[in-house]
N, C-alpha and C. Protein backbone atom coordinates (compact mmCIF):
# COMPACT_ATOMS: atom_id res chain seq x y z
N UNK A 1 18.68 9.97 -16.53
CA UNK A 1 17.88 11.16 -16.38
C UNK A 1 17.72 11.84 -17.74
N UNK A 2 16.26 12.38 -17.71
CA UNK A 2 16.42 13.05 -19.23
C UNK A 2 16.77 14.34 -19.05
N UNK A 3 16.76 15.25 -20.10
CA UNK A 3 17.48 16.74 -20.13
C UNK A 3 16.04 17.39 -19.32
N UNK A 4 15.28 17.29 -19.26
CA UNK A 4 14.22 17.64 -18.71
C UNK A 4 14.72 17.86 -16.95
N UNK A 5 14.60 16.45 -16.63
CA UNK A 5 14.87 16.22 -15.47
C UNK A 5 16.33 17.12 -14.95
N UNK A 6 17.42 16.96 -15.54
CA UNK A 6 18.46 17.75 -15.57
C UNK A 6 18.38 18.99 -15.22
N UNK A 7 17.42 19.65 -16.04
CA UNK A 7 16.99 21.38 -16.43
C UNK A 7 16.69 21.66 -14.65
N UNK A 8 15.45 20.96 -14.58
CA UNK A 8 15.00 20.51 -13.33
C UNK A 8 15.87 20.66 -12.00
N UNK A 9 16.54 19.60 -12.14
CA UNK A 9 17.71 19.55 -10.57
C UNK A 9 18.47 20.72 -10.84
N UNK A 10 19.28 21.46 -12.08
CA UNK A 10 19.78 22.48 -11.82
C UNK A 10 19.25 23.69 -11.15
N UNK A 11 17.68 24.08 -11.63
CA UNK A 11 16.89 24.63 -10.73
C UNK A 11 16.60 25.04 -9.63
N UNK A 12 15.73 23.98 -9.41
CA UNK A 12 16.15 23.29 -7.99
C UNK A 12 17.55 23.87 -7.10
N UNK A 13 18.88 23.32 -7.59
CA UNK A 13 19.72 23.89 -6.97
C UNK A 13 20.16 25.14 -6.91
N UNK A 14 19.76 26.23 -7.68
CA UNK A 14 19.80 27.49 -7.92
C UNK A 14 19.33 27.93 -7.18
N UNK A 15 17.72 27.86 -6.85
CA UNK A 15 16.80 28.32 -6.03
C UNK A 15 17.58 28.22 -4.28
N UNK A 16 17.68 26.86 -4.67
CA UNK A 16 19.04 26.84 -3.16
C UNK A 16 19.91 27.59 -3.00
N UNK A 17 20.44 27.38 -3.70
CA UNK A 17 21.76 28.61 -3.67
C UNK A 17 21.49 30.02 -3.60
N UNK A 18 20.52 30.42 -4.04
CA UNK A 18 19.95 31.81 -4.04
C UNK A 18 19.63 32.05 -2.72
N UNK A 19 18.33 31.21 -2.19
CA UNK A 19 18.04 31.82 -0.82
C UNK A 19 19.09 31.45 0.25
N UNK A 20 20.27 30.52 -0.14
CA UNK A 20 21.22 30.69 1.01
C UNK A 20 22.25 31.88 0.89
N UNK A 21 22.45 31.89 -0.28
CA UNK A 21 22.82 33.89 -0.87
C UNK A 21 22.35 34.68 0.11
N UNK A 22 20.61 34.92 0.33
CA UNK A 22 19.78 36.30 0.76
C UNK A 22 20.11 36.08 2.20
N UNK A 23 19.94 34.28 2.78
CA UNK A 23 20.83 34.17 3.90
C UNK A 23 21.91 34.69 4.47
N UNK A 24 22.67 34.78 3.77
CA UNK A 24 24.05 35.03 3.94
C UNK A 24 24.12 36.65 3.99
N UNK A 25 23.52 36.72 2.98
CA UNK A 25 23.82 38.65 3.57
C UNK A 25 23.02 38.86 4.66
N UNK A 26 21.70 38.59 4.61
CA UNK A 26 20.60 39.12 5.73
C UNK A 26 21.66 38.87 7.44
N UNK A 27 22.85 37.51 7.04
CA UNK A 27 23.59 37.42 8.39
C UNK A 27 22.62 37.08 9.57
N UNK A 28 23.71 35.85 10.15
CA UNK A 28 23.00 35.52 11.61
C UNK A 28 21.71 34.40 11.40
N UNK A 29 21.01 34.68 12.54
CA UNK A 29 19.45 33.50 12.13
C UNK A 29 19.16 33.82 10.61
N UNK A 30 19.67 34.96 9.90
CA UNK A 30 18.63 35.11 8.76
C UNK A 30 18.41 34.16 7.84
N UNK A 31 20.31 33.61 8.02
CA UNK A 31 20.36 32.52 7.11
C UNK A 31 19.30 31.47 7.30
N UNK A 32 19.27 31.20 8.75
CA UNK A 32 18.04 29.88 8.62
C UNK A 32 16.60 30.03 8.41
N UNK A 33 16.40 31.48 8.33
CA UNK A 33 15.12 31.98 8.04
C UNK A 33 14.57 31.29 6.39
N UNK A 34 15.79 32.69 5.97
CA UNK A 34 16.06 32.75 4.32
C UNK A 34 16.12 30.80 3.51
N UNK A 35 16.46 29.79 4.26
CA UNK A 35 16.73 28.35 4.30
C UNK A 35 15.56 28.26 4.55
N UNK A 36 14.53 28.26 5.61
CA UNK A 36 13.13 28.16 5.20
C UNK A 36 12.24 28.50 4.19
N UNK A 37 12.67 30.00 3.89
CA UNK A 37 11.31 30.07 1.91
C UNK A 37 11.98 29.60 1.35
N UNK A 38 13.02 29.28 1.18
CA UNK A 38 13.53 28.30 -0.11
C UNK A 38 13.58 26.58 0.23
N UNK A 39 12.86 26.12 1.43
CA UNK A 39 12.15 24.85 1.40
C UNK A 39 10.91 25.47 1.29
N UNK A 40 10.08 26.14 1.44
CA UNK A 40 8.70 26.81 1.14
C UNK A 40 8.54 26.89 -0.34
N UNK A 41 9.62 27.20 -0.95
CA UNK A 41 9.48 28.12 -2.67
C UNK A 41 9.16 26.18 -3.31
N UNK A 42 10.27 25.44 -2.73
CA UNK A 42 10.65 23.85 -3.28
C UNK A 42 9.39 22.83 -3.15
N UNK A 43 8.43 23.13 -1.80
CA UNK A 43 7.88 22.56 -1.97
C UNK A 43 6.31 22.93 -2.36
N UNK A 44 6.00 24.78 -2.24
CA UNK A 44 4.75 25.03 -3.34
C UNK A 44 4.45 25.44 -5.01
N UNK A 45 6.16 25.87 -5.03
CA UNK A 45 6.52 25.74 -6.34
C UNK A 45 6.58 25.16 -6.79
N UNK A 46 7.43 24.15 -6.65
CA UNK A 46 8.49 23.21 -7.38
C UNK A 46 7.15 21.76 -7.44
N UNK A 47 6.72 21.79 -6.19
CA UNK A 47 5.54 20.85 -5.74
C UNK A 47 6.44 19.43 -5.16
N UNK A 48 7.40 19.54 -4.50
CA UNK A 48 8.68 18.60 -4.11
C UNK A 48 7.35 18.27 -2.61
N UNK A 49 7.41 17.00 -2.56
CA UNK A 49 6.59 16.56 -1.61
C UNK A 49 7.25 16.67 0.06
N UNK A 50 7.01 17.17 0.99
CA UNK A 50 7.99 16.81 2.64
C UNK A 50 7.91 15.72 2.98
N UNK A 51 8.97 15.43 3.25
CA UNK A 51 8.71 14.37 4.11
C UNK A 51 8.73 14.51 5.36
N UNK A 52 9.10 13.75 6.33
CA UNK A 52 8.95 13.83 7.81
C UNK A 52 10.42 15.06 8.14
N UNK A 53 9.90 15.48 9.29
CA UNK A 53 10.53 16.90 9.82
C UNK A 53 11.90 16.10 10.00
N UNK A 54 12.62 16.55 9.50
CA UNK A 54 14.20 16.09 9.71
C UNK A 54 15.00 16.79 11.19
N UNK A 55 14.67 16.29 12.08
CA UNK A 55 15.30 16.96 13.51
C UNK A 55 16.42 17.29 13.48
N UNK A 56 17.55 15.98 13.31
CA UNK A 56 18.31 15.90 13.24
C UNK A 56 19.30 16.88 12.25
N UNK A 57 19.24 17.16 11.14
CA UNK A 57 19.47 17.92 10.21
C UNK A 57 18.81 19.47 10.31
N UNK A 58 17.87 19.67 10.94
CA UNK A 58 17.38 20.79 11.22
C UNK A 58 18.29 21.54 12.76
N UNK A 59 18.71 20.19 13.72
CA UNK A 59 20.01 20.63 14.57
C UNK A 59 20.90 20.91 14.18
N UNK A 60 21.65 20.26 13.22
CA UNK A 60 23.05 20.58 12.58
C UNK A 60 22.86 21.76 11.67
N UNK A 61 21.98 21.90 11.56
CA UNK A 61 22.08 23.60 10.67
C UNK A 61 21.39 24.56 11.77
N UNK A 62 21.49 24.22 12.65
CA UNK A 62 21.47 25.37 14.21
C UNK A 62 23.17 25.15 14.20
N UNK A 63 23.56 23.96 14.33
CA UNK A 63 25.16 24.61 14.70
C UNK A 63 25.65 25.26 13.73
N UNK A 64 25.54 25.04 12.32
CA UNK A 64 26.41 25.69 11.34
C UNK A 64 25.79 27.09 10.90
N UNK A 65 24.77 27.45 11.58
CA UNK A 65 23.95 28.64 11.11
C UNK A 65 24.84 29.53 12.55
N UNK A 66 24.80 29.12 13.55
CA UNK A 66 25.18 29.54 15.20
C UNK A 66 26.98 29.54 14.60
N UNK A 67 27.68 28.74 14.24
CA UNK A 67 29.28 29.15 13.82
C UNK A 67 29.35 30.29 12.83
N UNK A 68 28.63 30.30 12.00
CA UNK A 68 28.75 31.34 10.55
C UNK A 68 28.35 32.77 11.42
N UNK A 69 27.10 32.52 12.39
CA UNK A 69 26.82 33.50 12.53
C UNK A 69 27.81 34.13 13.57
N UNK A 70 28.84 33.49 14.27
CA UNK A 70 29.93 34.09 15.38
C UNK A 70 31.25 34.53 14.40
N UNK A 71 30.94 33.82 13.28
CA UNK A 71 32.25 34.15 12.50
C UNK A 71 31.98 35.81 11.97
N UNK A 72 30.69 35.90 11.15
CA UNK A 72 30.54 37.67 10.68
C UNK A 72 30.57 38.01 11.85
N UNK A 73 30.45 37.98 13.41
CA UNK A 73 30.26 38.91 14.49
C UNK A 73 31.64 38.91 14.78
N UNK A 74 32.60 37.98 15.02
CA UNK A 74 34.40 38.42 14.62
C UNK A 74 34.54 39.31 13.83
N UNK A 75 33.94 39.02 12.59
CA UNK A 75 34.78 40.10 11.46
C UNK A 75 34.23 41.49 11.53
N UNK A 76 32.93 41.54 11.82
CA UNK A 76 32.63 43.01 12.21
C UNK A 76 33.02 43.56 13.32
N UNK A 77 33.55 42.87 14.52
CA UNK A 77 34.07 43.36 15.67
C UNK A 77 33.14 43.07 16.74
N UNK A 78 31.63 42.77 16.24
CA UNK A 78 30.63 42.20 17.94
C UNK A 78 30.94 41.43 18.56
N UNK A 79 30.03 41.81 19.54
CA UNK A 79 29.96 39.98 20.80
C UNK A 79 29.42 39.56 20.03
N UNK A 80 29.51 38.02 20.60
CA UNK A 80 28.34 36.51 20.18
C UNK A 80 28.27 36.03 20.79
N UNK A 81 27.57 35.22 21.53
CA UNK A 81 27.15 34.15 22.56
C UNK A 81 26.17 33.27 21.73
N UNK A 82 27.25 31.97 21.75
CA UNK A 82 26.89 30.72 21.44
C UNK A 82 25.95 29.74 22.45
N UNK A 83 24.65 29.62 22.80
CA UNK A 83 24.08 29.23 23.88
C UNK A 83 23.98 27.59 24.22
N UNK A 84 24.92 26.75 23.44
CA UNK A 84 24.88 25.09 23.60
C UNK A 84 26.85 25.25 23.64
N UNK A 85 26.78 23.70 23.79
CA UNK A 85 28.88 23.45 23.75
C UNK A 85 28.11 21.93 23.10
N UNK A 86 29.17 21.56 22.88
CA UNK A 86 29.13 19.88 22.43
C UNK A 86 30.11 19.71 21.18
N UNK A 87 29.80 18.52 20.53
CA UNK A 87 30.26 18.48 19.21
C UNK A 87 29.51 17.92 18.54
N UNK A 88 29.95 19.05 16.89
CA UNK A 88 29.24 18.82 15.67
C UNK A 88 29.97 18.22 14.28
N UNK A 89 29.17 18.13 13.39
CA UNK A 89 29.73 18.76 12.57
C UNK A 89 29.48 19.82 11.59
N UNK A 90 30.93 20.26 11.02
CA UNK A 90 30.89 21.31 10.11
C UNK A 90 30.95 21.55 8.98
N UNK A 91 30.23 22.12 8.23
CA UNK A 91 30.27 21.80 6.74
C UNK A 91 30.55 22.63 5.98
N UNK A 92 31.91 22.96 5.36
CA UNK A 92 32.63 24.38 4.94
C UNK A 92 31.58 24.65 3.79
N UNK A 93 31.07 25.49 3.40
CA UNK A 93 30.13 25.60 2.01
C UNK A 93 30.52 25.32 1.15
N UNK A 94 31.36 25.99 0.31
CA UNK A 94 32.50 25.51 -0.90
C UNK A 94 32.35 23.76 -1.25
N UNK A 95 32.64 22.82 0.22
CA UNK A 95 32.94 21.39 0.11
C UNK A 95 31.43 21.00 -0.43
N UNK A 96 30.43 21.96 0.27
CA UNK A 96 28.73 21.16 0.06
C UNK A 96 28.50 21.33 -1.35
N UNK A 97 28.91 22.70 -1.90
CA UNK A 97 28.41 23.16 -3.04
C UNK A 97 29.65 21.87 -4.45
N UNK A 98 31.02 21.42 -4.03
CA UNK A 98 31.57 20.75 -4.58
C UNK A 98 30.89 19.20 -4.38
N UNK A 99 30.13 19.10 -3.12
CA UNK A 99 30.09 17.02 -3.26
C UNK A 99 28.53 17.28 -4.51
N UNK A 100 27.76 18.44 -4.14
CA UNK A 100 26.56 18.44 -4.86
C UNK A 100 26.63 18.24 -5.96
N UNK A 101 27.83 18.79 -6.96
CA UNK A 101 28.04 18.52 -8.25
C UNK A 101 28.80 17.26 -8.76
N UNK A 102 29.49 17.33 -7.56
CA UNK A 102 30.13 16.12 -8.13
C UNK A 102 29.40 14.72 -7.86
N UNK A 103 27.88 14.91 -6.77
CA UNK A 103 27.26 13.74 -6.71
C UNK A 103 26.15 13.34 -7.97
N UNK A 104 25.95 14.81 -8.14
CA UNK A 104 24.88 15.29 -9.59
C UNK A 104 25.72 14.30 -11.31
N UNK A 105 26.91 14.55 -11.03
CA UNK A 105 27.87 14.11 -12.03
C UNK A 105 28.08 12.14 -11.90
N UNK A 106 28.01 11.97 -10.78
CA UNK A 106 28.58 11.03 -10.83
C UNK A 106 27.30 9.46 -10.51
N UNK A 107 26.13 9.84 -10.36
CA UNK A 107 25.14 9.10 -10.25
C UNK A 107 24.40 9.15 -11.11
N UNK A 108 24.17 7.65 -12.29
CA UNK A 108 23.64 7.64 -13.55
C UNK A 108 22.34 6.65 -13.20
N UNK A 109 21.98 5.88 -12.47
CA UNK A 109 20.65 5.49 -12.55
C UNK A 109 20.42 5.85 -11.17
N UNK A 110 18.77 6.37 -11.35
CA UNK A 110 18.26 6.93 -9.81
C UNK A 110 18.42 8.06 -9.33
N UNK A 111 17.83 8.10 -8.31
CA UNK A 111 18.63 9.18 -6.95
C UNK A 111 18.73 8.75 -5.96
N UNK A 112 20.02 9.27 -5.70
CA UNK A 112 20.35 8.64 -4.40
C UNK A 112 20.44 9.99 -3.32
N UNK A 113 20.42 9.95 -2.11
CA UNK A 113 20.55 10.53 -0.85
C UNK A 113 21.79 10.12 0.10
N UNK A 114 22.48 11.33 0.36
CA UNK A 114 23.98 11.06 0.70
C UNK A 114 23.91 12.12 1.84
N UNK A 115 24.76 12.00 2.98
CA UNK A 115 25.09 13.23 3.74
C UNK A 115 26.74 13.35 3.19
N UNK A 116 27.04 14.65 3.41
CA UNK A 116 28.21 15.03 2.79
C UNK A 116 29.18 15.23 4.17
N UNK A 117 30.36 14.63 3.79
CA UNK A 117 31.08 14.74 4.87
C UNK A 117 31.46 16.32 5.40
N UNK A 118 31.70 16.17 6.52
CA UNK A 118 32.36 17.00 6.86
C UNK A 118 32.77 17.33 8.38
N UNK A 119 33.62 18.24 8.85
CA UNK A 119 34.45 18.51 10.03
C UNK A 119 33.64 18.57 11.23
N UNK A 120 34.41 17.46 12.09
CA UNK A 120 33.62 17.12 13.31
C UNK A 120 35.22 18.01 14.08
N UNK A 121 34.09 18.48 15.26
CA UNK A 121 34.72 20.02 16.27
C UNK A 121 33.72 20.33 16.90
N UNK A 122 34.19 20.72 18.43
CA UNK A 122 33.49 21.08 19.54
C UNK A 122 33.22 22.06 19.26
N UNK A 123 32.36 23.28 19.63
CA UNK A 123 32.02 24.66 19.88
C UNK A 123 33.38 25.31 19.91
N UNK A 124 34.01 24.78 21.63
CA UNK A 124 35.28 25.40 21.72
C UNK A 124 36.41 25.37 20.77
N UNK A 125 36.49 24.64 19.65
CA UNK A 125 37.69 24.66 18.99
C UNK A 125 36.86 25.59 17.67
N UNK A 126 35.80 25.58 17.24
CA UNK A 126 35.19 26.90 16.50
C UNK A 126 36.00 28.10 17.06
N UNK A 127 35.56 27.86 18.46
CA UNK A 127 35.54 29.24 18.76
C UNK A 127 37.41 29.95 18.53
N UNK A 128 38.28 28.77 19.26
CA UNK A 128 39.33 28.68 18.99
C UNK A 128 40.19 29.04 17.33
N UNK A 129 39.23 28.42 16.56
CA UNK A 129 39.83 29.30 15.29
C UNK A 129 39.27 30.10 14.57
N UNK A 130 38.17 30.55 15.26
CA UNK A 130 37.51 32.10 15.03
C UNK A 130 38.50 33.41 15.64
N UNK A 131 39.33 32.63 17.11
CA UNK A 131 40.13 33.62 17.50
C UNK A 131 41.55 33.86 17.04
N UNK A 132 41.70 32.76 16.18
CA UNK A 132 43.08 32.40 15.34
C UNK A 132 43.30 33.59 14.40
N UNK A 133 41.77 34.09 13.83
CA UNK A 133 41.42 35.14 13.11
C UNK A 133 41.32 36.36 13.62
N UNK A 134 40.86 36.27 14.57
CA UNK A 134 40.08 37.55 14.55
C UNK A 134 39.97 37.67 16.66
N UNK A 135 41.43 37.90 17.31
CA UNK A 135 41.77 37.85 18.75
C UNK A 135 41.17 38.77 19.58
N UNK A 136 40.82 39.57 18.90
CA UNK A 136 39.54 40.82 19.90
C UNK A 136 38.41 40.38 19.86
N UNK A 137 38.25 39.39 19.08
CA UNK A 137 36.63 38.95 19.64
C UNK A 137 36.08 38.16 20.77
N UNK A 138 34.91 38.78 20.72
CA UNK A 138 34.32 38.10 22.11
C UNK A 138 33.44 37.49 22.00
N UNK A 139 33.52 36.15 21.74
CA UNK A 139 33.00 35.23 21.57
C UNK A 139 32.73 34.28 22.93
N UNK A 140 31.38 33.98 23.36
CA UNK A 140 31.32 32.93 24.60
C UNK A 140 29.99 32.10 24.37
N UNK A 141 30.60 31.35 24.93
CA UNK A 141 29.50 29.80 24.95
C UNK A 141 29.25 29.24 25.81
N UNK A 142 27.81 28.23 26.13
CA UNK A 142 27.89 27.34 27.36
C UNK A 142 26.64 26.57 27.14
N UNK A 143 26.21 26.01 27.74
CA UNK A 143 24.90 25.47 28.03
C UNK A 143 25.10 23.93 27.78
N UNK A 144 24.17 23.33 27.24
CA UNK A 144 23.57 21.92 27.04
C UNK A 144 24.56 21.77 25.68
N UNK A 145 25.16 20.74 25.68
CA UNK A 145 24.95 19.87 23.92
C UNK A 145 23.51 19.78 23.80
N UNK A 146 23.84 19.74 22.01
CA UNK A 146 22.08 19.68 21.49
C UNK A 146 22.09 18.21 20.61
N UNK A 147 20.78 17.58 21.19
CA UNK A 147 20.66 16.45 20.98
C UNK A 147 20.55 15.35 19.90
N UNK A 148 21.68 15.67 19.06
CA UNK A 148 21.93 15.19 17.85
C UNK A 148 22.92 14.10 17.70
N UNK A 149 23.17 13.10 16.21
CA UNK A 149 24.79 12.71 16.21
C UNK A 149 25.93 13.50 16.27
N UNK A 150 27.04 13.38 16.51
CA UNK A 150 28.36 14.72 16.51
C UNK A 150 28.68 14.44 15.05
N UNK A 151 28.37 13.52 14.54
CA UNK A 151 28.67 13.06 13.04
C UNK A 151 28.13 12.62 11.90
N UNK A 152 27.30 13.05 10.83
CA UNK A 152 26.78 12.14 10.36
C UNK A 152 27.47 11.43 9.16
N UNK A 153 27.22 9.70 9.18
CA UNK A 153 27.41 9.16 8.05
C UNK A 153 28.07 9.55 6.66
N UNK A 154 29.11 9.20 6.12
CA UNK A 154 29.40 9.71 4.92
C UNK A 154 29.64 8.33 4.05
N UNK A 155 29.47 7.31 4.66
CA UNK A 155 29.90 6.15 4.15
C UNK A 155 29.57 5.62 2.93
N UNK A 156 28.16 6.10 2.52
CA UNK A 156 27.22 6.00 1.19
C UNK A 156 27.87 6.82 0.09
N UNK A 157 28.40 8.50 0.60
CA UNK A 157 28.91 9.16 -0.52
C UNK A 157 29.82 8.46 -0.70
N UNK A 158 31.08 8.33 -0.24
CA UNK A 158 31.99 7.49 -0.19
C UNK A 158 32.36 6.51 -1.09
N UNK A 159 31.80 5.51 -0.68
CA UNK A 159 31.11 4.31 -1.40
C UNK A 159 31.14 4.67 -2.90
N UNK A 160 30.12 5.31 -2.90
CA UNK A 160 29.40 5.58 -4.46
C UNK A 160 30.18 6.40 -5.12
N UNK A 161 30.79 8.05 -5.01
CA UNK A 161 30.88 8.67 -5.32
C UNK A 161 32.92 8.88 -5.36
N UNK A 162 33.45 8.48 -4.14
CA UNK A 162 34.67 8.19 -3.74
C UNK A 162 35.18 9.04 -2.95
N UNK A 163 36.69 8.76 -2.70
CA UNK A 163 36.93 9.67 -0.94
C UNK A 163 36.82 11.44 -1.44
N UNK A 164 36.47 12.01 -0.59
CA UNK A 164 35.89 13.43 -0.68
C UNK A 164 36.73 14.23 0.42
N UNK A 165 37.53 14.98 -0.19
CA UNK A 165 38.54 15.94 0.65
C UNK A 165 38.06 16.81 1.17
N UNK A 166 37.78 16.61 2.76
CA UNK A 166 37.51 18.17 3.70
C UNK A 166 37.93 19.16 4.04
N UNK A 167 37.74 20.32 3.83
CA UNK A 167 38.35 21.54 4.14
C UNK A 167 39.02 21.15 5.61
N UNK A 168 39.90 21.15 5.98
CA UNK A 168 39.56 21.74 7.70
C UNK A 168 39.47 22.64 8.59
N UNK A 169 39.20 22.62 9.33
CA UNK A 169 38.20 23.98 10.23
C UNK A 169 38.78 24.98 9.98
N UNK A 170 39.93 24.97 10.37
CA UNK A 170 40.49 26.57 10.76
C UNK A 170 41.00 26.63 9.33
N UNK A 171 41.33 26.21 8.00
CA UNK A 171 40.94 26.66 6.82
C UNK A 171 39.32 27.51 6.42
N UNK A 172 38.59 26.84 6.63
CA UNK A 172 37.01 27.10 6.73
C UNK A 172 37.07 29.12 7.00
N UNK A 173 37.18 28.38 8.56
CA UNK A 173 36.68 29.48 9.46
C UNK A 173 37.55 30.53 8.71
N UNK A 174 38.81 30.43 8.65
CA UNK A 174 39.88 31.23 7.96
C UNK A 174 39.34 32.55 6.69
N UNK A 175 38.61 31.47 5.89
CA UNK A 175 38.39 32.01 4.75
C UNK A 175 36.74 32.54 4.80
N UNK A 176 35.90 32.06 6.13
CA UNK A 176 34.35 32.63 5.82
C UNK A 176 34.98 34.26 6.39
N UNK A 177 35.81 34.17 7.85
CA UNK A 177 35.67 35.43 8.14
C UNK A 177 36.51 36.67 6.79
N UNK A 178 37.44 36.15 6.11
CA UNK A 178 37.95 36.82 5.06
C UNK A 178 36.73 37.43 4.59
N UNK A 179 35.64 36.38 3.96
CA UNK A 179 34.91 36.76 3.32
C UNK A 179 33.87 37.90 3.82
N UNK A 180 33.47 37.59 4.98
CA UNK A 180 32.78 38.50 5.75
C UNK A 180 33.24 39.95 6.09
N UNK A 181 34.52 40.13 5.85
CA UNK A 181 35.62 41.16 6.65
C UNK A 181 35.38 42.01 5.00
N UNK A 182 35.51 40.91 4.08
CA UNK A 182 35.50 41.78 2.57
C UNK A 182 34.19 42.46 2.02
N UNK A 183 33.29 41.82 2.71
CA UNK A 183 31.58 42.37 2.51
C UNK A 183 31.36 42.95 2.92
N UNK A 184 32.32 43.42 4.60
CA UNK A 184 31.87 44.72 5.19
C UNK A 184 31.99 45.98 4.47
């Protein structure tokens, strides 16, 4: 890659990181809102071409947008009602924002496309160490699993990049509601 290109992907990832920032405070759906103009900014700005609607990946960030968002409603003290059960997985931020660099670092010809591992857990055990935290909350769930893998693939990062240490959950959850409890 030239320094060009470099300049480029750092960008790129900034812009990410930013609107999952405005996400993050706005709290709740906002995040997946705020995750939409910054695929909007990527692809009329940046001129990054779409490809086909990613379902699958657009489900798994309903679950991890739907956990984050029960975790600030613990730390502020609300209800939440989670409206699916099943299992997902979870992807502590910290671990996404660490495989990104370290996949950025460690792949010298090409680009490659990796899913990043991370913590497979039912709704109920979310919910379970949301209450590990935070025991006055009222947190409830039910409905349908949503029609996704419970896991995706990490075998490529893996492979390429080497074994990649996962937070686990109730570490995760541990430390978003800290964080949330400290922003209040």
């Amino acid at each position: 890659m030239t320094t060009t290109d470099w300049i480029l992907l750092a960008v790129e990832g900034l812009v990410v990181i930013g609107f999952i920032a405005l996400g993050v405070r706005a709290g709740g759906v906002g995040l997946g809102i705020w995750g939409g103009v910054g695929t909007l900014v990527l692809v009329f700005l940046f001129g990054l071409e779409p490809g086909e609607p990613p379902v699958s990946a657009m489900l798994i960030f309903i679950t991890v947008i739907t956990a984050t968002a029960a975790m600030q409603a613990a730390a502020r003290g609300e209800p939440y009602a989670i409206a699916f059960e099943g299992r997902a997985q979870y992807d502590y931020a910290p671990d996404v924002g660490r495989a990104f660099v370290t996949a950025a670092g460690a792949v010298d010809d090409g680009a490659a496309v990796y899913n990043v591992p991370g913590a497979v857990a039912t709704v109920e055990d979310v919910v379970d160490a949301i209450l590990v935290q935070a025991p006055e909350a009222a947190i409830t769930w039910g409905g349908d699993a949503l029609p996704f893998p419970e896991e995706l693939e990490a075998v490529g990062f893996e492979r390429d990049i080497g074994p990649f240490p996962r937070t686990p959950l109730a570490v995760g959850v541990a430390a978003t509601i800290e964080h949330f409890r400290a922003a209040a």
